[in-house]
C-alpha atoms as a PDB file:
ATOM      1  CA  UNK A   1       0.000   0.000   0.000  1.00  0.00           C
ATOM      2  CA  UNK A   2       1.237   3.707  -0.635  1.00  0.00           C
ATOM      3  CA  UNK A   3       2.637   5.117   2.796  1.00  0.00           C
ATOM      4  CA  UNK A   4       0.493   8.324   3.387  1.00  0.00           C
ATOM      5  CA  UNK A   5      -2.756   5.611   3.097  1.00  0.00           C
ATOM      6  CA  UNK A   6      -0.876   2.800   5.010  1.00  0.00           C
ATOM      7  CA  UNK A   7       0.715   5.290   8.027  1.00  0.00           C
ATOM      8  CA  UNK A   8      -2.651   6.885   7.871  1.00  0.00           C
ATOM      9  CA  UNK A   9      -4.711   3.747   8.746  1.00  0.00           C
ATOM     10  CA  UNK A  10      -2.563   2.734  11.302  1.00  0.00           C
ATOM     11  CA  UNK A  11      -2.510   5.898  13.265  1.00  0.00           C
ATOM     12  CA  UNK A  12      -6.218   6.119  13.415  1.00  0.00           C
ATOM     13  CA  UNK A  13      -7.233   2.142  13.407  1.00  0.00           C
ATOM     14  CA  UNK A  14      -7.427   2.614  17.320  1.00  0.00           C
ATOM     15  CA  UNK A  15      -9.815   4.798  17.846  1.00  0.00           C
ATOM     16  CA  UNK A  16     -12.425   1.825  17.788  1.00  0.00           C
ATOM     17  CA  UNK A  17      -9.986  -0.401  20.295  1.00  0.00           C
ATOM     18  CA  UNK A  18     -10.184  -0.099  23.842  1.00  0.00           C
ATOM     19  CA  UNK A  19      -6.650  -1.066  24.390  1.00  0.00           C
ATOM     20  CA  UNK A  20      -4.419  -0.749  26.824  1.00  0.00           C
ATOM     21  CA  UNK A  21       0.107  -0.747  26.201  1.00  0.00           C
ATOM     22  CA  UNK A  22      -0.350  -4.385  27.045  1.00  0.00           C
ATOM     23  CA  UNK A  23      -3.132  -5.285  24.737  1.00  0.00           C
ATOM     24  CA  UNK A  24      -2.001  -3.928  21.647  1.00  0.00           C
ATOM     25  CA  UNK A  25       0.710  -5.836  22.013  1.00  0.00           C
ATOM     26  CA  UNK A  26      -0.465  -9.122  20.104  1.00  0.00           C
ATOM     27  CA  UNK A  27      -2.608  -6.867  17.571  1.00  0.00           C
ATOM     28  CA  UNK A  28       1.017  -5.797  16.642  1.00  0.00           C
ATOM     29  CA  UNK A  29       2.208  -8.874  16.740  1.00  0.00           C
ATOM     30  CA  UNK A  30      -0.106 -10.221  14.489  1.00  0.00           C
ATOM     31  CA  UNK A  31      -0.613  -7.880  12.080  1.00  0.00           C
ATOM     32  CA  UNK A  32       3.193  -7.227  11.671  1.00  0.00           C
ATOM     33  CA  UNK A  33       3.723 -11.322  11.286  1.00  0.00           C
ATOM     34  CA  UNK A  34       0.942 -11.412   8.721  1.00  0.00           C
ATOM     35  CA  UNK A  35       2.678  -8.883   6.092  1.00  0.00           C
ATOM     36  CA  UNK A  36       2.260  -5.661   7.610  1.00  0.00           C
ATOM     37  CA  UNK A  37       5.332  -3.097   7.183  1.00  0.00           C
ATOM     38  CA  UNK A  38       7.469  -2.769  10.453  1.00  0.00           C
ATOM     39  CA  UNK A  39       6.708   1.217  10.082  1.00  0.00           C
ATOM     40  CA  UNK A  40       2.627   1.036  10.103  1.00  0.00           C
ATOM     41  CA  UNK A  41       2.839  -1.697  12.592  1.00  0.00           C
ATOM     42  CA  UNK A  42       4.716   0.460  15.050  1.00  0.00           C
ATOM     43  CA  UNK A  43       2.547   3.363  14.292  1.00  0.00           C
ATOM     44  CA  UNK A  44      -0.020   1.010  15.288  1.00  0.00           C
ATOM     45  CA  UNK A  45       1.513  -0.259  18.224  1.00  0.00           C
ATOM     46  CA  UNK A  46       2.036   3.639  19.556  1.00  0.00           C
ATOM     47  CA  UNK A  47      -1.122   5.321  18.695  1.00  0.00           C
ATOM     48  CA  UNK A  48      -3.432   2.676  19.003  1.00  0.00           C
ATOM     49  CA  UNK A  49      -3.657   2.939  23.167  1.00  0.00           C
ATOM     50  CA  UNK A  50      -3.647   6.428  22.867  1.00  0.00           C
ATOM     51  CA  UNK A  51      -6.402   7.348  20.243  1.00  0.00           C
ATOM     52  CA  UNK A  52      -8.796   5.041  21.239  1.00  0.00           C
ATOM     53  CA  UNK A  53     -12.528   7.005  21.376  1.00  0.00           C
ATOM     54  CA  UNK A  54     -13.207   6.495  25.148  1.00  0.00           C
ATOM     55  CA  UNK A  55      -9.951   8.090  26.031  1.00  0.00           C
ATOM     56  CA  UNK A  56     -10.172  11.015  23.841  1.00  0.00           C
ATOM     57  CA  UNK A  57     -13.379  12.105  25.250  1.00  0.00           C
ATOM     58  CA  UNK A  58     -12.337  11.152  29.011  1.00  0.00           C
ATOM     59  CA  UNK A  59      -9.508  13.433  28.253  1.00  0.00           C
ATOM     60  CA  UNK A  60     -11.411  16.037  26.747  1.00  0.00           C
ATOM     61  CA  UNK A  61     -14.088  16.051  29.578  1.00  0.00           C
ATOM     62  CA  UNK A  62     -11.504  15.966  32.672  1.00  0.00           C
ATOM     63  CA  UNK A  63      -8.626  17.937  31.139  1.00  0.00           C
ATOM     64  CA  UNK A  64     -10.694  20.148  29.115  1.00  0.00           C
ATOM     65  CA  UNK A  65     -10.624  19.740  25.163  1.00  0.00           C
ATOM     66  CA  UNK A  66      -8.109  21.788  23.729  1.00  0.00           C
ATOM     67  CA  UNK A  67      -5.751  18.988  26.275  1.00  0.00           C
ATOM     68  CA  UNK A  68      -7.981  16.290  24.394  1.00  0.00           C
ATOM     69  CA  UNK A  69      -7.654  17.873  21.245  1.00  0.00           C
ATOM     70  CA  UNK A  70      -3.877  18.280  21.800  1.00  0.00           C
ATOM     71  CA  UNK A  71      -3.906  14.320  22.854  1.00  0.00           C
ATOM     72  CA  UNK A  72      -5.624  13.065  19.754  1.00  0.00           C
ATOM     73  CA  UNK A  73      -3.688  15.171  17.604  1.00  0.00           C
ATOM     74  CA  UNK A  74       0.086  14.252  19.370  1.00  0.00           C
ATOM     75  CA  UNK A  75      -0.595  10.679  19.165  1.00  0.00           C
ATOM     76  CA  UNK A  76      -0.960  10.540  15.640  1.00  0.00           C
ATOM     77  CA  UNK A  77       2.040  12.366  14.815  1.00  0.00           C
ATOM     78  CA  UNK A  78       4.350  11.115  16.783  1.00  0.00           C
ATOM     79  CA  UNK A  79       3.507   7.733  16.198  1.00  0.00           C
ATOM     80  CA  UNK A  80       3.622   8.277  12.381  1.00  0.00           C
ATOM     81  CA  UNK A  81       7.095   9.802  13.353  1.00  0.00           C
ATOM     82  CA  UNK A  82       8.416   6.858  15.102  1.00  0.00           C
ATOM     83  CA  UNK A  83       6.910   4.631  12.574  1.00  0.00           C
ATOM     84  CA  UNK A  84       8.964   6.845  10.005  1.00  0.00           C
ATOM     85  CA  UNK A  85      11.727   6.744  11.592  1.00  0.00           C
ATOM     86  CA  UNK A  86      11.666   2.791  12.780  1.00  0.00           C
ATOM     87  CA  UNK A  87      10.767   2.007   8.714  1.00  0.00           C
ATOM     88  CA  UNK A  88      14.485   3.898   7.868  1.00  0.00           C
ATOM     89  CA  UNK A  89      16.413   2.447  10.170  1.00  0.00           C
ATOM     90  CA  UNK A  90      15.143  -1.283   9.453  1.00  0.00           C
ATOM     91  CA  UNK A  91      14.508  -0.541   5.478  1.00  0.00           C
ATOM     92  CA  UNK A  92      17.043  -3.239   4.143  1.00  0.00           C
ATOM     93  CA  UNK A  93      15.302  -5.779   6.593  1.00  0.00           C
ATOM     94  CA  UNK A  94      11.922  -4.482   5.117  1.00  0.00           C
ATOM     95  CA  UNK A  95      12.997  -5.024   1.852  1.00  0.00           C
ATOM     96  CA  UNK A  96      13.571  -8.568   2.110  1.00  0.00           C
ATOM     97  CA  UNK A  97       9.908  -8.788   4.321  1.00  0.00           C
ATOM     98  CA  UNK A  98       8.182  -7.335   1.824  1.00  0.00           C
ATOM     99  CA  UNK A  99       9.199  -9.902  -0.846  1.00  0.00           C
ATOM    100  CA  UNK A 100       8.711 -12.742   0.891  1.00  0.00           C
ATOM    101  CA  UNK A 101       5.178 -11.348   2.260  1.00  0.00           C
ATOM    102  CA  UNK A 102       4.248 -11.057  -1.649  1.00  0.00           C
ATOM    103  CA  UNK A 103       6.052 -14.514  -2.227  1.00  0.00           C
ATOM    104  CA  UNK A 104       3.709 -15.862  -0.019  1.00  0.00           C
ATOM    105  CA  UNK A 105       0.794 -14.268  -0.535  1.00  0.00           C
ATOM    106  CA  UNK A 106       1.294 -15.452  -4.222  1.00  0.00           C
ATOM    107  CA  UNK A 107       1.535 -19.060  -2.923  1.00  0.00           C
ATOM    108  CA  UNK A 108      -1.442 -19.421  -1.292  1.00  0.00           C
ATOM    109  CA  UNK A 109      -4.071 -20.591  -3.701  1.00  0.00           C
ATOM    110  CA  UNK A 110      -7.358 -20.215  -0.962  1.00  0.00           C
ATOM    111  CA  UNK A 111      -6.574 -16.793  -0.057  1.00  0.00           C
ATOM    112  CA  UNK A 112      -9.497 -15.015   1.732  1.00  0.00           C
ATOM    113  CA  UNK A 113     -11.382 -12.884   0.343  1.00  0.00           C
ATOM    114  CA  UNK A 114     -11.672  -9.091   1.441  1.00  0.00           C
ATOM    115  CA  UNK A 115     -14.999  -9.197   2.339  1.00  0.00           C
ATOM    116  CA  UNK A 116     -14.079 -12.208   4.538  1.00  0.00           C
ATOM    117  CA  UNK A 117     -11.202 -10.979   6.297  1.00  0.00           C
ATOM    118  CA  UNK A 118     -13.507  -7.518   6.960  1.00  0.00           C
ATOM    119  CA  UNK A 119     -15.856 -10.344   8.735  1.00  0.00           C
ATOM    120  CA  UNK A 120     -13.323 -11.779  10.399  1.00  0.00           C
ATOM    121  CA  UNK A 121     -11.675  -9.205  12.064  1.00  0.00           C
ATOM    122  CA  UNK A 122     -14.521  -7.560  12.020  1.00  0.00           C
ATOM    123  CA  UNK A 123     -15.721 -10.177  14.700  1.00  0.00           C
ATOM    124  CA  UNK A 124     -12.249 -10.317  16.655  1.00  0.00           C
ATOM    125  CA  UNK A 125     -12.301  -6.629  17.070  1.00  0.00           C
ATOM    126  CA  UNK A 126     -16.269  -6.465  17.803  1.00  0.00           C
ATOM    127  CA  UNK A 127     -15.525  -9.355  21.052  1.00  0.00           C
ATOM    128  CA  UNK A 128     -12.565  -7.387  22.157  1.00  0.00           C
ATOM    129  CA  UNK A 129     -14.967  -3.648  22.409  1.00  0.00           C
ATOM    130  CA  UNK A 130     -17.915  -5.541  23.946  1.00  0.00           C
ATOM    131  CA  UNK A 131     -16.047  -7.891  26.345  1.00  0.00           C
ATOM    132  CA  UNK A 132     -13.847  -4.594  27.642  1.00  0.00           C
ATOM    133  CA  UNK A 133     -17.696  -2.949  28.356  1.00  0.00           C
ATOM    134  CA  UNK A 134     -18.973  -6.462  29.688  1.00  0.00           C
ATOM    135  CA  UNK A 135     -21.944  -6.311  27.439  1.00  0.00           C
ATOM    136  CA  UNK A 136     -21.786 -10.220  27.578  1.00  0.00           C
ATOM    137  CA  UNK A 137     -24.566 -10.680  25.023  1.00  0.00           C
ATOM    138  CA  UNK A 138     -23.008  -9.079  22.017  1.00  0.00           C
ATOM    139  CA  UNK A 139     -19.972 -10.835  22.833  1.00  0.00           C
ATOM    140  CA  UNK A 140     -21.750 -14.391  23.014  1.00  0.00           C
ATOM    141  CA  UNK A 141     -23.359 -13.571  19.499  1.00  0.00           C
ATOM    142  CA  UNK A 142     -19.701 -12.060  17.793  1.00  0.00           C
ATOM    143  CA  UNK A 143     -18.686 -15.333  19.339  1.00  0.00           C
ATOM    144  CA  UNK A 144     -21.111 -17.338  17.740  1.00  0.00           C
ATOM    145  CA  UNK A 145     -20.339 -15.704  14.501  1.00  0.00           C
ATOM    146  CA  UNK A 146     -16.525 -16.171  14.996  1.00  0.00           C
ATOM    147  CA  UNK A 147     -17.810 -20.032  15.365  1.00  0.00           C
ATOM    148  CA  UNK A 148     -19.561 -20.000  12.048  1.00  0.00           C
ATOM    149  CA  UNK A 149     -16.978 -18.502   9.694  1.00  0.00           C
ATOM    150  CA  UNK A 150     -13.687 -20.623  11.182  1.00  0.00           C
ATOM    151  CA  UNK A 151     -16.228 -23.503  10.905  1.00  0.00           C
ATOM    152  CA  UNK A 152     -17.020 -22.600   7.113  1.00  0.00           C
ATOM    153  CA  UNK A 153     -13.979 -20.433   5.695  1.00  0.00           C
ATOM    154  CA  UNK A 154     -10.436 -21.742   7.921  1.00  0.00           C
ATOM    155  CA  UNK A 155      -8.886 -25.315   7.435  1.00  0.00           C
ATOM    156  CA  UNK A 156      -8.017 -26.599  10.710  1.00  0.00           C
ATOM    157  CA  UNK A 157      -4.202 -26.671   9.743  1.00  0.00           C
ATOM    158  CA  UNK A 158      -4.987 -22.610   9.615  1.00  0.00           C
ATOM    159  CA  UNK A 159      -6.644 -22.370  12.869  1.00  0.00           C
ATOM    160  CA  UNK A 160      -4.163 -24.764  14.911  1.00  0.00           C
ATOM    161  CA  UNK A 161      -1.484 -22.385  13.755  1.00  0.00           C
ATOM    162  CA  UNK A 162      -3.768 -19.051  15.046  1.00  0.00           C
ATOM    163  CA  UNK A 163      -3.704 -21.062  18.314  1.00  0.00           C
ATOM    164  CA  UNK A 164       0.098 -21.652  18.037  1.00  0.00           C
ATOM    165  CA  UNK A 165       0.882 -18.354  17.266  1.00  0.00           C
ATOM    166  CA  UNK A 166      -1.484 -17.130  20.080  1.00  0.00           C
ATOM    167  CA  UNK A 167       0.256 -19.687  22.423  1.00  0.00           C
ATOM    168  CA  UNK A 168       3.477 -18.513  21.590  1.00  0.00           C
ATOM    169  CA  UNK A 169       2.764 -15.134  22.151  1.00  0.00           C
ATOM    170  CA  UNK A 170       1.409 -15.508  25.446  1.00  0.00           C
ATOM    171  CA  UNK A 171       4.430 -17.460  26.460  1.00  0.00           C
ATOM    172  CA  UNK A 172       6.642 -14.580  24.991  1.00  0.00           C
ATOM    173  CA  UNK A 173       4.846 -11.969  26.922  1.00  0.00           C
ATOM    174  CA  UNK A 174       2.783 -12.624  29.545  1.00  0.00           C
ATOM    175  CA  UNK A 175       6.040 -12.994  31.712  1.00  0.00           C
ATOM    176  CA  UNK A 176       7.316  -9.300  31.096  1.00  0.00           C
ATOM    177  CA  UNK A 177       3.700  -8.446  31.247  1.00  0.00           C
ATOM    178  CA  UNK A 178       3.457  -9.615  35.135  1.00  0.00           C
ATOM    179  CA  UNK A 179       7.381  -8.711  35.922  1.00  0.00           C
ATOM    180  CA  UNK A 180       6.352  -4.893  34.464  1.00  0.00           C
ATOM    181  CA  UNK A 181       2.743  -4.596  36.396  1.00  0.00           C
ATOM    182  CA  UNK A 182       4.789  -5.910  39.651  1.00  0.00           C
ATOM    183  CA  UNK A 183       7.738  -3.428  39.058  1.00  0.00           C
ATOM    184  CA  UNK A 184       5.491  -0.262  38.671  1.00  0.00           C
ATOM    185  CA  UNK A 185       3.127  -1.277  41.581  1.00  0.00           C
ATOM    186  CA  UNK A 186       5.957  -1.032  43.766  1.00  0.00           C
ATOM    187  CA  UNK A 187       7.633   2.159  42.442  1.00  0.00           C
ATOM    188  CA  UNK A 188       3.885   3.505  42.749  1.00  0.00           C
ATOM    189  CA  UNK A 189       4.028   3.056  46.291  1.00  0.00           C
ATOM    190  CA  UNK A 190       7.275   3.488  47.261  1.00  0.00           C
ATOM    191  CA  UNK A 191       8.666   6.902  45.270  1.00  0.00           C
ATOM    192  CA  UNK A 192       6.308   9.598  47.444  1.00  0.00           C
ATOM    193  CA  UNK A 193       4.365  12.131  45.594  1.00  0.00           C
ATOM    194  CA  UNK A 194       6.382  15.297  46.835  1.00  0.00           C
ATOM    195  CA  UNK A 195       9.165  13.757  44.983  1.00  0.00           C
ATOM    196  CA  UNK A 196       7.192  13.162  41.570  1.00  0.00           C
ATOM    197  CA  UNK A 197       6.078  16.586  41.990  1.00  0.00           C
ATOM    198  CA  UNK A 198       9.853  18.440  42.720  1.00  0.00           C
ATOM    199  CA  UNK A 199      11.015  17.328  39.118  1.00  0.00           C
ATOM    200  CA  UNK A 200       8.061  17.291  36.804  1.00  0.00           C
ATOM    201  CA  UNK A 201       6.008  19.897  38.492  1.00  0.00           C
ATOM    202  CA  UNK A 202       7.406  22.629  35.949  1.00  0.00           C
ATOM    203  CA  UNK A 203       6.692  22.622  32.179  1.00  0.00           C
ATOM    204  CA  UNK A 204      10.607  22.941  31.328  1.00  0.00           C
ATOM    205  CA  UNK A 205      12.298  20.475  29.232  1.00  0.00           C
ATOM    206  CA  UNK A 206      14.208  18.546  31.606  1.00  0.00           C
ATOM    207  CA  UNK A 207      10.570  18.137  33.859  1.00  0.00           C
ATOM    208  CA  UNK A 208       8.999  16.911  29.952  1.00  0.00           C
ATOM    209  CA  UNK A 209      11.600  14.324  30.115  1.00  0.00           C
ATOM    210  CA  UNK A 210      11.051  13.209  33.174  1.00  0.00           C
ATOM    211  CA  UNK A 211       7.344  12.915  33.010  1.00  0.00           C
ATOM    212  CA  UNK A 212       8.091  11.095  29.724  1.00  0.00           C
ATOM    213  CA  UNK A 213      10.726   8.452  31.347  1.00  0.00           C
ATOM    214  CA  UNK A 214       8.566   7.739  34.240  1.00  0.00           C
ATOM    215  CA  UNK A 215       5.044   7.247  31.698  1.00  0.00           C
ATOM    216  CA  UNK A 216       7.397   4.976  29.412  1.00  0.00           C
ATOM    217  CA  UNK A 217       8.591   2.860  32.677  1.00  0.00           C
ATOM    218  CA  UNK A 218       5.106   2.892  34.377  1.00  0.00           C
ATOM    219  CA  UNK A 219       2.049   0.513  33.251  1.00  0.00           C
ATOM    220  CA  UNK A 220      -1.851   2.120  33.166  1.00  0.00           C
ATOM    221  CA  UNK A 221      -4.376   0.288  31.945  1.00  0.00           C
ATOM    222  CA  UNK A 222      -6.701   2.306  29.458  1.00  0.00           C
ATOM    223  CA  UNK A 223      -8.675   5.329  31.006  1.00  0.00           C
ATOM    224  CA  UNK A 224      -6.913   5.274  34.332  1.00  0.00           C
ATOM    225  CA  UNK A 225      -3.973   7.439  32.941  1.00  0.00           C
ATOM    226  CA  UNK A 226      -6.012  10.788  32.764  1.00  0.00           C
ATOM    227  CA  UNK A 227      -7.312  10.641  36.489  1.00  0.00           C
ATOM    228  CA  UNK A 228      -3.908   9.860  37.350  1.00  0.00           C
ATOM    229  CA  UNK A 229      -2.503  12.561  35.451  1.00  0.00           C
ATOM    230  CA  UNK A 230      -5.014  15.159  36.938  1.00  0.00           C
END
């Protein structure tokens, strides 16, 4: 895909994910495993906690919307930045991705469809939403649907290597996961608020930094980062 459509869809393809830093994690995973470029991936991967629709407008309404605004806005270019950058750096490695992607992708006689993998991840992304807002019942029936359409369109060769992949992703990161939630409870508690306060209660660069360092160290799950931050 041309880059100002592919960098574009990443940086906005959260807005309908409730995601949290941990979260995306697979989605990036996945997608970047499955052909994506390493730059759209990682503008994925950055934006995609940050622009999601609930958080925006929890930002707007507590921090007042030109800070929402100013959210929405920073998240998308910075994360098209990094994605930018990321793409340069690795472009010889990309090179070599992207024709083996298309190697592949030539291979495979029973490719889906479009319309199918719209459906598909359609679903995945429609159980995600409704099991983050516990509406069980829409989940049960995108569940049901997920059902029907491995049933009708996936060999099982394709969907035992979804549940490899998946198994081997949990494996890879659940244990950071848990070592990272552990580590940032305790500096939580134990580093006292005066002390947050005397170096990043300023707007100067080296307080920016700071507040950057400890947000990049620190694990919130979606939402909870705005109260926090008020």
């Amino acid at each position: 895909a041309k880059k100002v459509l592919s960098y574009s869809v990443a940086s906005i393809s959260g807005t309908i994910l409730a995601v949290c830093s941990c979260t995306v994690l697979p989605l990036f995973g996945g997608i970047y495993k499955r052909g994506a470029g390493l730059g759209p991936a990682i503008t994925f991967l950055y934006s995609g906690p940050a622009i999601n629709v609930l958080a925006i407008v929890y930002s707007a309404r507590l921090l007042g919307y030109d800070l929402g605004a100013a959210r929405a806005l920073g998240a998308i270019v910075f994360a098209t930045g990094i994605g930018l950058i990321m793409a340069f750096i690795h472009r010889k490695e990309e090179t070599q991705k992207d024709a083996q992607a298309f190697a592949m992708l030539a291979a495979d006689p029973e490719a889906k469809s479009l319309w199918q993998q719209v459906l598909f991840f359609g679903s995945l992304v429609g159980i995600l939403v409704f099991a983050a807002s516990k509406n069980w019942i829409a989940t049960g029936i995108l569940l049901a649907v997920l059902a029907v359409i491995l049933w009708r369109w996936f060999r099982k060769g394709e969907i035992a290597q979804w549940m490899k992949e998946t198994l081997h992703f949990g494996r890879l990161m659940v244990p950071w996961l848990v070592g990272g939630v552990f580590v940032a409870g305790i500096i939580k508690v134990l580093v006292p608020e005066s002390v947050v306060t005397s170096y990043v209660g300023g707007s100067s660069l080296f307080a920016s930094f700071i507040a950057s360092f400890l947000g990049a160290i620190m694990y919130f799950a979606t939402l909870t980062e705005v109260p926090i931050i008020k």
